[in-house]
Protein backbone atom coordinates (compact mmCIF):
# COMPACT_ATOMS: atom_id res chain seq x y z
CA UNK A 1 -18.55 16.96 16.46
CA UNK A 2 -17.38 20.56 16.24
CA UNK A 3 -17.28 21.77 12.52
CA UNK A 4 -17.55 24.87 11.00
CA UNK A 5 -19.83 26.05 8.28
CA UNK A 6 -18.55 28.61 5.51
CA UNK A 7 -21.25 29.86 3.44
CA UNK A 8 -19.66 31.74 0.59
CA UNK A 9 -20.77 33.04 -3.26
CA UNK A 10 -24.28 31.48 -1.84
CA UNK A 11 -22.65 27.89 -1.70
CA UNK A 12 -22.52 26.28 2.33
CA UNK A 13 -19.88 23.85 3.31
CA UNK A 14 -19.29 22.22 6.37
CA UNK A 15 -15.80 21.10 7.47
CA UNK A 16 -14.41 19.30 10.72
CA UNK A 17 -13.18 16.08 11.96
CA UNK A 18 -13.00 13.94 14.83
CA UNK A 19 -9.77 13.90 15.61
CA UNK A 20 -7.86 16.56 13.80
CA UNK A 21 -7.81 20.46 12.57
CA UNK A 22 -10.18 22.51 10.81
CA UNK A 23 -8.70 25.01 9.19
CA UNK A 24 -10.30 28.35 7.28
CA UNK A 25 -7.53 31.09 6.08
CA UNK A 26 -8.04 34.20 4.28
CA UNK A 27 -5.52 35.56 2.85
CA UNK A 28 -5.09 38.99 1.25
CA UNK A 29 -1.73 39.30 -1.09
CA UNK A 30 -0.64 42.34 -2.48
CA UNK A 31 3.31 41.97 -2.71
CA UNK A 32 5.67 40.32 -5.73
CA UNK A 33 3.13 41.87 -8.27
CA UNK A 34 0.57 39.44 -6.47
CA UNK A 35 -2.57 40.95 -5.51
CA UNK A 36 -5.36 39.58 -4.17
CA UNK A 37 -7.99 37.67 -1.43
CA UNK A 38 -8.61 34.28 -1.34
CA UNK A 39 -10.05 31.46 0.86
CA UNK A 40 -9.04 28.25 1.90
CA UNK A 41 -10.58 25.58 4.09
CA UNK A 42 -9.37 22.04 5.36
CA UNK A 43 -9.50 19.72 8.10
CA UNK A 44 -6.86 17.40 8.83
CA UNK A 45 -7.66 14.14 10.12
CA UNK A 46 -4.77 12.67 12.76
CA UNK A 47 -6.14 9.13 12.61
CA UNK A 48 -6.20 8.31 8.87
CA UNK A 49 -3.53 10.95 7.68
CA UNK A 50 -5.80 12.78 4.94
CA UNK A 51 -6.14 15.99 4.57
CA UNK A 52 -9.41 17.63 3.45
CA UNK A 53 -9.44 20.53 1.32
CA UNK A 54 -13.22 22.34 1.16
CA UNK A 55 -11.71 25.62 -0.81
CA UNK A 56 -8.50 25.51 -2.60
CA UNK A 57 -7.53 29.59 -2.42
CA UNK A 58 -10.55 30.54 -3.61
CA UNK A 59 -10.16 34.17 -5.19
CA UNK A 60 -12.59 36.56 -3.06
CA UNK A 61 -13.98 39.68 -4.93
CA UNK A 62 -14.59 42.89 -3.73
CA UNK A 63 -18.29 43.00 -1.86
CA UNK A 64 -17.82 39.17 -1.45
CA UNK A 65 -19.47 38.06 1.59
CA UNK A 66 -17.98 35.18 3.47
CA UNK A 67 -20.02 33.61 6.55
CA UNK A 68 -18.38 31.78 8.94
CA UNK A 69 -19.99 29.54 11.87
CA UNK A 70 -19.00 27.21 14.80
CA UNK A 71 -21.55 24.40 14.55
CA UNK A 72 -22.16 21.31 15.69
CA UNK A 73 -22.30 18.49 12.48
CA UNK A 74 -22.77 15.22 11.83
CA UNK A 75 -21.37 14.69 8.73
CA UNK A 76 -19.25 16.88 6.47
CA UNK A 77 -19.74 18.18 2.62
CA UNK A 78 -17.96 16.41 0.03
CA UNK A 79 -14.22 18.08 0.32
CA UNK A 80 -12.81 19.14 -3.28
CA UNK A 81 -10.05 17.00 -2.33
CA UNK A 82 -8.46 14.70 -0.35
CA UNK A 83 -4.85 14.61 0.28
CA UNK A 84 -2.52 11.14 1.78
CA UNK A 85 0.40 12.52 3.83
CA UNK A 86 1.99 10.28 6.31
CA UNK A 87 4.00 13.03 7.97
CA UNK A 88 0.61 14.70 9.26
CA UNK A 89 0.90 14.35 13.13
CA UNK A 90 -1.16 15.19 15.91
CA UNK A 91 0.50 18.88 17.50
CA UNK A 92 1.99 18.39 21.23
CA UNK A 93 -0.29 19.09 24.12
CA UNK A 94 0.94 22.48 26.07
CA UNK A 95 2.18 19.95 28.81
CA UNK A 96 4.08 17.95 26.31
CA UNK A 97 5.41 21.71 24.97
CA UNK A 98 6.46 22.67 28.24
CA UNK A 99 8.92 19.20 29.31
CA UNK A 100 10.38 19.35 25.49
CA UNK A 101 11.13 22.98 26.79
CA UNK A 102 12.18 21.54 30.32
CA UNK A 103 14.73 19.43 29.05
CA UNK A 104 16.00 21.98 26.86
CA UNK A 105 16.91 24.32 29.37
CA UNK A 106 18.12 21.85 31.76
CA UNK A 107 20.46 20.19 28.75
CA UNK A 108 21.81 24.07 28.28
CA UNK A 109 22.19 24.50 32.14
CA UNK A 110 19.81 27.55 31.95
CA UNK A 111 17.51 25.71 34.60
C-alpha cells in the first residue's frame, strides 16, 4: 500500500492505510501569543473507524530537518495513538460532489 515515511529528530515512521487518509501537517503559529512549528501525522482508516496518530504536534526547532517520502509499505510503525470515532466517513468521490451540487442548483432553479 501507499504510505509515507517521515524521518524526523533521526527517528523514521511509516504511516498509511488501506482504505483511508494519511495525513502529515506542519504547522507554523505565531498569532494569540502562540509561536511556533510543529508536526503532526495520522492516517485514518474508513473501514474500522480509528484514527492513527504517528506525531501528536510535535514542536519543530529551528535547523530541524524533517524528511518526507511516498513509499510503498507493508506494514506501519506503532502509531502513538489510536483514536475510536464513529463519525469518521469515507469523503465523496468528485462524481458524488458534483450530483450533491446538481441537485442543489436544480432545487434553487439556478440550473
Amino acid at each position: 500500500m501507499n504510505g509515507i515515511e517521515i524521518i524526523y529528530n533521526n527517528k523514521r515512521t511509516l504511516i498509511g492505510v488501506k482504505n483511508g487518509q494519511t495525513i502529515v501537517h506542519i504547522n507554523s503559529i505565531n498569532s494569540n501569543n502562540k509561536k511556533g512549528a510543529f508536526l503532526y501525522s495520522a492516517s485514518i482508516d474508513y473501514d474500522n473507524k480509528i484514527r492513527h496518530i504517528g506525531h501528536k504536534y510535535n514542536l519543530i526547532e529551528k535547523g530541524d530537518i524533517i524528511k518526507i517520502r511516498l513509499v510503498n509499505i507493508k506494514d506501519t510503525t506503532t502509531p502513538i495513538e489510536s483514536v475510536y470515532d464513529n463519525n469518521i466517513t469515507p469523503l465523496p468521490s468528485k462524481l458524488e460532489m458534483f450530483y450533491a451540487l446538481e441537485t442543489s442548483l436544480k432545487s434553487k432553479g439556478l440550473l
